[in-house]
C-alpha atoms as a PDB file:
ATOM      1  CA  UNK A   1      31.462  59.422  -5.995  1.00  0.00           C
ATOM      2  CA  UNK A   2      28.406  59.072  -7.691  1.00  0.00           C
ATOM      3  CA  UNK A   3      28.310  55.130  -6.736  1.00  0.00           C
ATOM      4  CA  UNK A   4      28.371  56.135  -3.003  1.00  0.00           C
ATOM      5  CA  UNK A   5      25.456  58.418  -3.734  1.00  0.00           C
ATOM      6  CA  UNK A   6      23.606  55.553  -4.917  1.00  0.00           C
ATOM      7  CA  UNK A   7      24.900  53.638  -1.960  1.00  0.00           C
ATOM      8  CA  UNK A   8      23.841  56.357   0.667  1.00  0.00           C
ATOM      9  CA  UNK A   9      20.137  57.139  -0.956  1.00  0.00           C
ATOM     10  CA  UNK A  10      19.481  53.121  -0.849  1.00  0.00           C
ATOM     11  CA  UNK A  11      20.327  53.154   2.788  1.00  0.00           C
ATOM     12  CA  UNK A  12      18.152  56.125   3.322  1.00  0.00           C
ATOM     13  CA  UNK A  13      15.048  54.352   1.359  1.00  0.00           C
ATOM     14  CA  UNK A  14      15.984  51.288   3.376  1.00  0.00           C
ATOM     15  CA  UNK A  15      15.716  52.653   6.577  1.00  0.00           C
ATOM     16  CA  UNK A  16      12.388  54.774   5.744  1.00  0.00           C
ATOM     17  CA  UNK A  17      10.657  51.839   4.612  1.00  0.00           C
ATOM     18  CA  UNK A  18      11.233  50.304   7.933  1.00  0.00           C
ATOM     19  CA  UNK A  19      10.117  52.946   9.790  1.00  0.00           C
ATOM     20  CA  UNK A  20       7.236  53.071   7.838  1.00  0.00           C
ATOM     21  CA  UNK A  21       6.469  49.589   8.771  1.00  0.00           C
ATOM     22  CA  UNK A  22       7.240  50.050  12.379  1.00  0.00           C
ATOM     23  CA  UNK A  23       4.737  53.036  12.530  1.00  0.00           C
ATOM     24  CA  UNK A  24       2.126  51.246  10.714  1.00  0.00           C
ATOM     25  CA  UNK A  25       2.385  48.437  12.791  1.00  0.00           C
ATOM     26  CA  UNK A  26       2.427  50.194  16.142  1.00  0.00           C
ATOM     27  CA  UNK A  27      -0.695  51.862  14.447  1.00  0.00           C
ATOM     28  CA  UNK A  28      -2.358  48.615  13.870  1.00  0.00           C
ATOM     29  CA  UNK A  29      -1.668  47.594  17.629  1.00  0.00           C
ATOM     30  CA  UNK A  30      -2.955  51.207  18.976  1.00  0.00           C
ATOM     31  CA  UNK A  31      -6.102  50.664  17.383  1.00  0.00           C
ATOM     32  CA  UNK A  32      -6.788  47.614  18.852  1.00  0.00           C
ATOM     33  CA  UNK A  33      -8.867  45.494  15.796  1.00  0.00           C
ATOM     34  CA  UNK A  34      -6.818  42.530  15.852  1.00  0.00           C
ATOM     35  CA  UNK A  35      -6.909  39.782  18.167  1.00  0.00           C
ATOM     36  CA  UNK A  36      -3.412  39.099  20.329  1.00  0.00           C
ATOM     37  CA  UNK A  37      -2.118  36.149  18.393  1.00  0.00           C
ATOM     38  CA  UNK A  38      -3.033  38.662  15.014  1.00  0.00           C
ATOM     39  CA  UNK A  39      -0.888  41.390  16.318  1.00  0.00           C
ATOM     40  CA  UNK A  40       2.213  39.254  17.439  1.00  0.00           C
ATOM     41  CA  UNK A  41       2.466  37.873  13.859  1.00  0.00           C
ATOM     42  CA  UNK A  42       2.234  41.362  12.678  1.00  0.00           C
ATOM     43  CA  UNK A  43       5.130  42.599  15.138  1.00  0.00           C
ATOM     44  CA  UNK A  44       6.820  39.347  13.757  1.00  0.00           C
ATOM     45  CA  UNK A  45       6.275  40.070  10.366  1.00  0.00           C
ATOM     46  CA  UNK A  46       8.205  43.837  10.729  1.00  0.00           C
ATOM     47  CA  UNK A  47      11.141  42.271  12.902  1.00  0.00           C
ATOM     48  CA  UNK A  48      11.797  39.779  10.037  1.00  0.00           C
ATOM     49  CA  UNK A  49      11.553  42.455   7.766  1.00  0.00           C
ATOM     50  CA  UNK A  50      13.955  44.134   9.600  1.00  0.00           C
ATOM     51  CA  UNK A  51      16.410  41.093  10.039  1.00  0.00           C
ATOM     52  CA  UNK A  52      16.526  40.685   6.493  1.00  0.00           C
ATOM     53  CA  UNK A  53      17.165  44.229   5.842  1.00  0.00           C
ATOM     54  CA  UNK A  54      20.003  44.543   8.010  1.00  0.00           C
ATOM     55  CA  UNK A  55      21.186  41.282   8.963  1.00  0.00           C
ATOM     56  CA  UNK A  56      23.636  42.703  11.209  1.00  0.00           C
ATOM     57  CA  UNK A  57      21.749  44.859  12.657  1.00  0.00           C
ATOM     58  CA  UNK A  58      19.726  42.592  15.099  1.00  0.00           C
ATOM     59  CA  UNK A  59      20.494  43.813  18.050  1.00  0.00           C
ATOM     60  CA  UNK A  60      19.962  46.966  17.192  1.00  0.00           C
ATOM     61  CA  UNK A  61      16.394  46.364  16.286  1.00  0.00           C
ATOM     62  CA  UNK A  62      15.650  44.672  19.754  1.00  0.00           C
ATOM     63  CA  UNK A  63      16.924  47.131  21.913  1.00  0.00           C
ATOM     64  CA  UNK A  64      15.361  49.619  19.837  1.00  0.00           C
ATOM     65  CA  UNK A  65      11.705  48.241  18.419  1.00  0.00           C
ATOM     66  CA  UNK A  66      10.732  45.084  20.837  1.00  0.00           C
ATOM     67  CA  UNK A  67      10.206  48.219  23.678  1.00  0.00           C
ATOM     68  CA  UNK A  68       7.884  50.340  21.806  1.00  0.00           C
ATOM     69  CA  UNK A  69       5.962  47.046  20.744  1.00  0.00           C
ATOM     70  CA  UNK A  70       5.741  45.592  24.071  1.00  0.00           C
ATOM     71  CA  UNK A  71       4.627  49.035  25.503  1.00  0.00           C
ATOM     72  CA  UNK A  72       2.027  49.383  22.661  1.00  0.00           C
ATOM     73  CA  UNK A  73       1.013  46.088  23.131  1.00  0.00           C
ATOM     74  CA  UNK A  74       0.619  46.519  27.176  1.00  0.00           C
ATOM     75  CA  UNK A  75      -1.308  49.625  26.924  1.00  0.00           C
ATOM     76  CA  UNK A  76      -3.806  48.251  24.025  1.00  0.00           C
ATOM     77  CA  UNK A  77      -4.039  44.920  25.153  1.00  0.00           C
ATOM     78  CA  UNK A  78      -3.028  45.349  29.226  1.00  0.00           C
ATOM     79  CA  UNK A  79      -0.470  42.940  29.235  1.00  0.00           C
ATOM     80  CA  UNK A  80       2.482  42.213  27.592  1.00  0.00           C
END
């Protein structure tokens, strides 16, 4: 029992780190200090992240992420 506890709580930190990253990034892009190119590495930087956490999870992470970055993106930047 105990080793699914440990199981369950790493999932937990997993996912919370990544949503930490996705916030700060979408942050980053809302604030509007970086150049384009800057902020596509940075959205780059979180999906890799992300694909390395959860290999089989990368689907998930496009239908879920690439919209809120694009639509950060287009209202910061006015295109997408």
């Amino acid at each position: 029992m105990e080793d699914f506890q440990k199981v369950d709580e790493d999932e937990r930190r997993k996912a919370r780190r990544l949503q930490r990253l996705v916030d700060f990034a979408l942050a980053v892009i809302r604030q509007g200090n970086l150049p384009l190119d800057e902020v596509h590495r940075v959205v780059e930087a979180v999906r890799q992240y992300a694909y390395r956490e959860y290999p089989d999870k990368k689907e998930t992470f496009e239908l879920i992420y690439t919209p809120r970055f694009r639509r950060a993106v287009g209202e910061r930047y006015g295109y997408q």
